[in-house]
N, C-alpha and C. Protein backbone atom coordinates (compact mmCIF):
# COMPACT_ATOMS: atom_id res chain seq x y z
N UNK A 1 37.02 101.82 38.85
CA UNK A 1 36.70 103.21 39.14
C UNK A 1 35.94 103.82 37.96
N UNK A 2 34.83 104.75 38.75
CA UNK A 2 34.44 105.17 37.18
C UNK A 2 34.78 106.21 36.14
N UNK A 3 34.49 106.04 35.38
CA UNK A 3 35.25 107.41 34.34
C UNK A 3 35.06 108.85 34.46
N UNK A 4 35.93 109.90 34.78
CA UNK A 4 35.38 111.03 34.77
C UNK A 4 36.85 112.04 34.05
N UNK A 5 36.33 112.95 33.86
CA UNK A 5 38.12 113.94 33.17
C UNK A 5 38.56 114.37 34.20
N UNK A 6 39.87 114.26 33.60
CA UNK A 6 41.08 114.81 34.34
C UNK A 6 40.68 115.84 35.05
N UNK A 7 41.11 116.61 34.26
CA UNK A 7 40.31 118.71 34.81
C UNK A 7 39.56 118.76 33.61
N UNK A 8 38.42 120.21 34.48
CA UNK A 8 37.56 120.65 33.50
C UNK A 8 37.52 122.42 33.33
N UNK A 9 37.40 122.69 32.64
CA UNK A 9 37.60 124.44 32.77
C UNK A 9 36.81 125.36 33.84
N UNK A 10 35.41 124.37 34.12
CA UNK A 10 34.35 124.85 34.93
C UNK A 10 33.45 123.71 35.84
N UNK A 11 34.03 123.67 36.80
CA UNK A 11 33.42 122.61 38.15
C UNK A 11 31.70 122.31 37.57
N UNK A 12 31.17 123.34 37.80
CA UNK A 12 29.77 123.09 37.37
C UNK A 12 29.51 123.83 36.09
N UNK A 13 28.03 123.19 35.61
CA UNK A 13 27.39 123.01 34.56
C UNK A 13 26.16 123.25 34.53
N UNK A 14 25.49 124.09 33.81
CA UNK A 14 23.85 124.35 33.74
C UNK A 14 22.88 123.20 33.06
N UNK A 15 22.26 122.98 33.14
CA UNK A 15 21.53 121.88 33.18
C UNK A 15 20.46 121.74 32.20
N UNK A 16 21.35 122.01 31.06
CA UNK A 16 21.02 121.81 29.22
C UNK A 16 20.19 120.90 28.83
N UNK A 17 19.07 120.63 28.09
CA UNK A 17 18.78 119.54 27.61
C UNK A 17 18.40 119.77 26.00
N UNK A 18 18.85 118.98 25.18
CA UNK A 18 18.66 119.37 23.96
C UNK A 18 18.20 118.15 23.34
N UNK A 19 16.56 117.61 22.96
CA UNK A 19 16.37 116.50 22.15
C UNK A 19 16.44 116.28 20.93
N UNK A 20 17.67 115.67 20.79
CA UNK A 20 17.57 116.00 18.87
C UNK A 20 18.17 114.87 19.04
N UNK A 21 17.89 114.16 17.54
CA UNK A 21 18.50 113.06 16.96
C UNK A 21 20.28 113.00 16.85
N UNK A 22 20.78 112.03 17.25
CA UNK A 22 22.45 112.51 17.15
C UNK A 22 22.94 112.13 15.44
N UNK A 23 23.87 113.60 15.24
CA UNK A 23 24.22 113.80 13.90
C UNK A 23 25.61 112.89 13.75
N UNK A 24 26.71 113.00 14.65
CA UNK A 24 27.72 112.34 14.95
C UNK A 24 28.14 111.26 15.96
N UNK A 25 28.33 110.02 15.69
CA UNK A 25 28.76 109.03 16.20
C UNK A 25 27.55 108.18 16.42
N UNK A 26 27.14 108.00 15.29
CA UNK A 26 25.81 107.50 15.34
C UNK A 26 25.79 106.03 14.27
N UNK A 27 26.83 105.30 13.88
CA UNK A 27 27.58 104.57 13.06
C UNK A 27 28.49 103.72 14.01
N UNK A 28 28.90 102.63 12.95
CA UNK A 28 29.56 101.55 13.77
C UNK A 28 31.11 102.08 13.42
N UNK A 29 31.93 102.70 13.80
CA UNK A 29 32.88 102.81 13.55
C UNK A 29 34.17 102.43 13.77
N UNK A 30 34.34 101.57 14.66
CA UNK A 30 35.56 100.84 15.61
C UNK A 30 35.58 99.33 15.34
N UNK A 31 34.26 98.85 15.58
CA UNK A 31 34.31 97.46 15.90
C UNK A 31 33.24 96.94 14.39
N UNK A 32 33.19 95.45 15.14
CA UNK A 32 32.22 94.99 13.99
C UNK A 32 30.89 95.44 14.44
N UNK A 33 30.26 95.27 15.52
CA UNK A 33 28.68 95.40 16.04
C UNK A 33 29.22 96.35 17.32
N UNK A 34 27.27 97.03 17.22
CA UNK A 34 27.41 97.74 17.81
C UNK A 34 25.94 97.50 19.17
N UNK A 35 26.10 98.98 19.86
CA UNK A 35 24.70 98.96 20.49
C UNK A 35 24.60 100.59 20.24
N UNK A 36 23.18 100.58 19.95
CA UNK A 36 22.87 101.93 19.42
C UNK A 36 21.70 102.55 20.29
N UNK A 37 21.39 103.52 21.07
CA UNK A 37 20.77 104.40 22.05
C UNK A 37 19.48 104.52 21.15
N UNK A 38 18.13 104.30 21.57
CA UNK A 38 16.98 104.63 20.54
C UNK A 38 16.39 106.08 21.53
N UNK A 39 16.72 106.41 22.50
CA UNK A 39 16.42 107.70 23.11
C UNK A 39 17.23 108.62 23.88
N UNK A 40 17.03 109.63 24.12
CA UNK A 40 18.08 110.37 24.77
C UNK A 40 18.17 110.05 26.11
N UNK A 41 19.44 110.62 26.63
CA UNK A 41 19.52 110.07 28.29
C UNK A 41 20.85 111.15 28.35
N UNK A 42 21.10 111.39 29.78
CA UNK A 42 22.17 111.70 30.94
C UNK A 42 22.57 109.97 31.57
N UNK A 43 23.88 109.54 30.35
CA UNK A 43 24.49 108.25 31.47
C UNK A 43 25.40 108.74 31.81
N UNK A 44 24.94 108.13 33.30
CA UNK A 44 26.21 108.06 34.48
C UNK A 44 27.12 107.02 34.13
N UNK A 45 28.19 107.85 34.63
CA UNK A 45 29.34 106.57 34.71
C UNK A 45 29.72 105.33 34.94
N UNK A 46 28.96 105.31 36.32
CA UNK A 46 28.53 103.99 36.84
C UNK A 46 27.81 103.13 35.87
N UNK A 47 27.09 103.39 35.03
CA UNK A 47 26.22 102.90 33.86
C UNK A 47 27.46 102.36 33.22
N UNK A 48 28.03 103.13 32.84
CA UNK A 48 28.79 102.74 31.63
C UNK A 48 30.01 101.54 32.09
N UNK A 49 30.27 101.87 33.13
CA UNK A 49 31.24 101.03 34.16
C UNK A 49 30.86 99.49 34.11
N UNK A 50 29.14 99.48 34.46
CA UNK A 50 28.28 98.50 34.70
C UNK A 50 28.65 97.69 33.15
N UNK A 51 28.10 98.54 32.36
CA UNK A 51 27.92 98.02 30.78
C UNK A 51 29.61 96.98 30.15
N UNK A 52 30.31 98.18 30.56
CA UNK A 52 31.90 97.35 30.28
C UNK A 52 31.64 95.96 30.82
N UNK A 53 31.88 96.02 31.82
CA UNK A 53 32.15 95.01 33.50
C UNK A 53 31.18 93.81 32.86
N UNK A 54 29.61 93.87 32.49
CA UNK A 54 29.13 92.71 32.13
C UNK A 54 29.50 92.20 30.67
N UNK A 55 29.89 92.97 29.69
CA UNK A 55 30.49 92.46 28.38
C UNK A 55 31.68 91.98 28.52
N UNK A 56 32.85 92.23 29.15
CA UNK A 56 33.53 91.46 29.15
C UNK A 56 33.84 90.31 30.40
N UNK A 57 33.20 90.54 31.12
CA UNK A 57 32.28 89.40 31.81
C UNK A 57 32.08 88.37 30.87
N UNK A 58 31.29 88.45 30.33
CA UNK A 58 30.36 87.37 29.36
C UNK A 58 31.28 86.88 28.30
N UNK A 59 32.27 87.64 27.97
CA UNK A 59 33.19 86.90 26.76
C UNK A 59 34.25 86.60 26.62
N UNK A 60 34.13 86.38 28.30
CA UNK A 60 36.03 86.29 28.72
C UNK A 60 37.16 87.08 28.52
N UNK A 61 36.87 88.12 28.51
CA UNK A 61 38.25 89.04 28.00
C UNK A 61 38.86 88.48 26.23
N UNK A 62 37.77 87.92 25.49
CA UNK A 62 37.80 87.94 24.22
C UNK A 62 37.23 89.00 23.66
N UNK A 63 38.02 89.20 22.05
CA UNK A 63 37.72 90.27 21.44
C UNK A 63 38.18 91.82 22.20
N UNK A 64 37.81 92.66 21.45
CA UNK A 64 37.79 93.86 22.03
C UNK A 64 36.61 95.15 22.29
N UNK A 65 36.17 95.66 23.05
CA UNK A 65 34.97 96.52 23.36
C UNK A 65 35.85 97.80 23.48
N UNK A 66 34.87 98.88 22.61
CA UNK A 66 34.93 100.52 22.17
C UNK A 66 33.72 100.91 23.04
N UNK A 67 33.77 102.18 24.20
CA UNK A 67 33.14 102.76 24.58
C UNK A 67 33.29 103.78 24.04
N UNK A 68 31.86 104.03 23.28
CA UNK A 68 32.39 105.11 22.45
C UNK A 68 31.39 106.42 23.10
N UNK A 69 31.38 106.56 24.12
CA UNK A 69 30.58 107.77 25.34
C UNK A 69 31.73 107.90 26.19
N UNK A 70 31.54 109.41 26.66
CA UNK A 70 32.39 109.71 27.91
C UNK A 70 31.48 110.57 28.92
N UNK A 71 31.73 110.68 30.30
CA UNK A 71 31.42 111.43 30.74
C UNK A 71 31.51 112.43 31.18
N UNK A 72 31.36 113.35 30.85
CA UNK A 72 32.29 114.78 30.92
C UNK A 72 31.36 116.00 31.15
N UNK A 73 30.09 115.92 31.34
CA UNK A 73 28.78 116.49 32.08
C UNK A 73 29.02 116.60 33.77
N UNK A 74 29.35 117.43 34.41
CA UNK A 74 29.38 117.51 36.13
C UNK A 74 27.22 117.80 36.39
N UNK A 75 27.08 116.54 36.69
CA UNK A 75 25.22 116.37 37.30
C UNK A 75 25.78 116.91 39.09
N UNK A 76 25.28 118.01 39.98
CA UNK A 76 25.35 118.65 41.03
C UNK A 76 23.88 118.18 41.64
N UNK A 77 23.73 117.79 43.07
CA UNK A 77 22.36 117.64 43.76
C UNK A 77 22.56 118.49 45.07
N UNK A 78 22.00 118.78 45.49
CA UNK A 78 21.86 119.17 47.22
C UNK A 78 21.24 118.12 47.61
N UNK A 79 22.16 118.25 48.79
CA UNK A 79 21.85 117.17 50.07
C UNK A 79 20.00 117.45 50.30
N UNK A 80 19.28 116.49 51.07
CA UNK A 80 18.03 116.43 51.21
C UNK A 80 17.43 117.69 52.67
N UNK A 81 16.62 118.04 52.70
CA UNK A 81 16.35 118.98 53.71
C UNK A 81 16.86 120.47 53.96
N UNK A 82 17.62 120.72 52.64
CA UNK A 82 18.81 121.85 52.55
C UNK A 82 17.64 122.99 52.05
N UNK A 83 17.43 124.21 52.63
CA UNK A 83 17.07 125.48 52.42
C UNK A 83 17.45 125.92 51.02
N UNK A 84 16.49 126.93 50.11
CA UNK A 84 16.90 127.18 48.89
C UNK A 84 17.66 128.49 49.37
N UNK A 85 18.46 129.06 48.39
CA UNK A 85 19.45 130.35 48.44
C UNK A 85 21.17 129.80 49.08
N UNK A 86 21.44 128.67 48.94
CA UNK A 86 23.18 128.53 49.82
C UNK A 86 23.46 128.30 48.87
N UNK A 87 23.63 128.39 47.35
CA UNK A 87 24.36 128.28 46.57
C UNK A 87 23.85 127.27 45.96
N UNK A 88 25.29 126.70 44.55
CA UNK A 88 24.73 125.39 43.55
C UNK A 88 25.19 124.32 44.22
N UNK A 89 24.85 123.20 44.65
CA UNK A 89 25.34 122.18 45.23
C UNK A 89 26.81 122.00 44.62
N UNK A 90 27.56 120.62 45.09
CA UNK A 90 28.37 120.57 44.96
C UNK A 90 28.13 119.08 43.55
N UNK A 91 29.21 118.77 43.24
CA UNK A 91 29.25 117.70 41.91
C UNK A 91 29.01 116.12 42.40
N UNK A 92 27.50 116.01 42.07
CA UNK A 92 26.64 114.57 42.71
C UNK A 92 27.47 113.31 41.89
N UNK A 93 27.63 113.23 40.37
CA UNK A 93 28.28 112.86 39.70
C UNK A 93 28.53 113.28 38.63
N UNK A 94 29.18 112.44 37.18
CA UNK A 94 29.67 112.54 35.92
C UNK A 94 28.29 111.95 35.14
N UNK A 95 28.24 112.65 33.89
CA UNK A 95 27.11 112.09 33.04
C UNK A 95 27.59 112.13 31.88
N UNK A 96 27.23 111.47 30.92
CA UNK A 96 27.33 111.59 29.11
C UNK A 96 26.27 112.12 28.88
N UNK A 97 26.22 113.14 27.91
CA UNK A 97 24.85 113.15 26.84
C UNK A 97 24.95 112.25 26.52
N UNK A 98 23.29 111.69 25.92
CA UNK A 98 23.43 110.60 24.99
C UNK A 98 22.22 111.19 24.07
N UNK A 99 22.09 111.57 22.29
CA UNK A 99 21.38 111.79 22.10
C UNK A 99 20.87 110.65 21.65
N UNK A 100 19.73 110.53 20.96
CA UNK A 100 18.77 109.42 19.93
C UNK A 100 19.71 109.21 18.97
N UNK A 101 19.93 107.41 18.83
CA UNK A 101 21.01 107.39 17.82
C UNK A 101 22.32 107.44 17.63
N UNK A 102 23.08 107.88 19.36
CA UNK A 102 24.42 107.63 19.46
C UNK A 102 24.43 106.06 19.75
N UNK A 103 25.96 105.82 19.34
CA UNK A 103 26.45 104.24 19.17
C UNK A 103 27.19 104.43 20.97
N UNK A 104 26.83 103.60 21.68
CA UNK A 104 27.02 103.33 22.67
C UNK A 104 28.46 102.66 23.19
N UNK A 105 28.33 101.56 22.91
CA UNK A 105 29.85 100.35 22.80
C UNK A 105 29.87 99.60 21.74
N UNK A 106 31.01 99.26 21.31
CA UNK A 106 30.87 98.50 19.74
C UNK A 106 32.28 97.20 20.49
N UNK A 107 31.80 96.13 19.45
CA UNK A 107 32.48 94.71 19.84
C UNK A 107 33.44 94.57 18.36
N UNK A 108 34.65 93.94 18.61
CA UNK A 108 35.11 93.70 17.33
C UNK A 108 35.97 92.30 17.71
N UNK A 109 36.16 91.05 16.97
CA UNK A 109 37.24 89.88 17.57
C UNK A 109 35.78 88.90 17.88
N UNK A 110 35.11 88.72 17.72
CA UNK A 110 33.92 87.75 18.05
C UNK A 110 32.71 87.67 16.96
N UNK A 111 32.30 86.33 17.26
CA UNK A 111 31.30 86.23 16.55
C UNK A 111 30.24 86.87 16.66
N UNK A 112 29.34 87.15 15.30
CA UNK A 112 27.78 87.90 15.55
C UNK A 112 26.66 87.13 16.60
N UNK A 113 26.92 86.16 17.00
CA UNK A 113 26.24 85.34 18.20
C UNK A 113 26.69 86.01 19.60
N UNK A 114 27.66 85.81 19.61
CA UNK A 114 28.57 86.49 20.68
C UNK A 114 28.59 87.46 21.02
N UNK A 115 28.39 88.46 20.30
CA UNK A 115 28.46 90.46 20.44
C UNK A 115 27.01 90.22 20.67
N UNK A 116 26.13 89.95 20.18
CA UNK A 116 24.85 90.33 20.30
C UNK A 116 23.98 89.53 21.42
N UNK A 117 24.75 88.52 22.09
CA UNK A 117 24.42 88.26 23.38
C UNK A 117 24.89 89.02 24.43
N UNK A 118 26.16 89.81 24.08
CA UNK A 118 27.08 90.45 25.17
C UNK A 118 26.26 91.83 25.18
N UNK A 119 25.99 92.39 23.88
CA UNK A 119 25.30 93.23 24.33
C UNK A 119 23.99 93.82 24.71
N UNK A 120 23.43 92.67 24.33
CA UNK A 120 22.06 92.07 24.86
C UNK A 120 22.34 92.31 26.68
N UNK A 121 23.28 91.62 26.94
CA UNK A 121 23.20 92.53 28.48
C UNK A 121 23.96 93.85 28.62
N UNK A 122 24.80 94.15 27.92
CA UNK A 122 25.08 95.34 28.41
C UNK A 122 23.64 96.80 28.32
N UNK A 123 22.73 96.07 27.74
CA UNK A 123 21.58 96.76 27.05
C UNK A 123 20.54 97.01 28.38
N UNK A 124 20.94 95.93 29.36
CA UNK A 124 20.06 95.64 30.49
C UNK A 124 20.21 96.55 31.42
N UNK A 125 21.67 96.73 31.34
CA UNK A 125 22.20 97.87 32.69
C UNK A 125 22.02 99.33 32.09
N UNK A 126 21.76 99.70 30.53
CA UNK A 126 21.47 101.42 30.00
C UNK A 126 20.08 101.28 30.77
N UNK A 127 19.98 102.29 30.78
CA UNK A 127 18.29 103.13 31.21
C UNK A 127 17.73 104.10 29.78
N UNK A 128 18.06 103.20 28.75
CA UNK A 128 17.29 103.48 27.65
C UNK A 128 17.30 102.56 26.72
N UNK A 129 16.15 102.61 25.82
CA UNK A 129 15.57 101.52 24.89
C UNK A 129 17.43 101.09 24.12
N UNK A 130 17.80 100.38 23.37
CA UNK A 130 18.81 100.47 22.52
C UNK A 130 18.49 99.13 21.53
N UNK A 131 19.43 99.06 20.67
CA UNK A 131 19.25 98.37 19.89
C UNK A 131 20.74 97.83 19.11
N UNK A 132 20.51 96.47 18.61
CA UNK A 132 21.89 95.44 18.50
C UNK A 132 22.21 95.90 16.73
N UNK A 133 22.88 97.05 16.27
CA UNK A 133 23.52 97.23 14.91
C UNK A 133 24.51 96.22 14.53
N UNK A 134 24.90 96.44 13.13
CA UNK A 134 26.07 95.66 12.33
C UNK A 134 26.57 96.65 11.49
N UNK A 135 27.89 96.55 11.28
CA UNK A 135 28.50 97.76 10.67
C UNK A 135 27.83 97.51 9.16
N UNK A 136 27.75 98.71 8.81
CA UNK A 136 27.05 98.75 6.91
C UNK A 136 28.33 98.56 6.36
N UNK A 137 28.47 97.80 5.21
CA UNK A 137 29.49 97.27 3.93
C UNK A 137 29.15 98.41 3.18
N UNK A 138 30.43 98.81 2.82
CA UNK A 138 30.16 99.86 1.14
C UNK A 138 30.63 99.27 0.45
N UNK A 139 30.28 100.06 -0.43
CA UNK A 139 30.58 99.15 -2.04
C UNK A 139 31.32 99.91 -3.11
């Protein structure tokens, strides 16, 4: 099933778009490797559903995968052929922001061969460019 919240304070949502580089959660923070968003997007749930479903697909229920997006955006459509003035449609689905630079899903329990093949496909099912990170070492 796909992910959506419990309750929300307000059924619908105005239809914001803000392109900016993401300031937070833009780092590997959970796992060892990551996948990192190189543009902005509205993912659907189903996306993200997709993305799980083929990573641990591919690695046998080894290791562990961090979705680190939720969807918590209500995206509303009207039905096709519908007259303007009856109101805001009703809730089509769930979306994430995603800005430029958010960390997507991160892998931890597997090898760097392994995460970066797994997410090599989970990369297939986003509908935006992304790219295969490694957590930075401090010193």
């Amino acid at each position: 099933m796909a992910l959506m919240p419990k309750r929300v304070k307000y059924r619908k949502e105005m239809r914001r778009v803000r392109d900016r580089k993401a300031t937070k959660g833009n780092y590997v923070a959970y796992g060892d490797y990551g996948l990192q968003a190189l543009e902005g997007c509205w993912l659907k749930a189903t996306q993200i559903e997709a993305g799980r479903v083929a990573a641990m697909h591919f690695v046998k229920r080894e290791g562990k995968l961090f979705i680190r997006v939720f969807p918590d955006k209500p995206i509303s459509k009207k039905p096709l052929e519908t007259r303007m003035g009856t109101g805001k449609a009703d809730v089509d689905y769930w979306a994430a922001r995603v800005k430029a630079g958010t960390m997507l899903f991160e892998m931890a329990g597997v090898t760097e061969q392994v995460a970066k093949a797994a997410l090599v496909r989970v990369a297939m099912k986003m509908p935006v460019r992304c790219r295969f990170v490694g957590r930075r070492v401090r010193v």
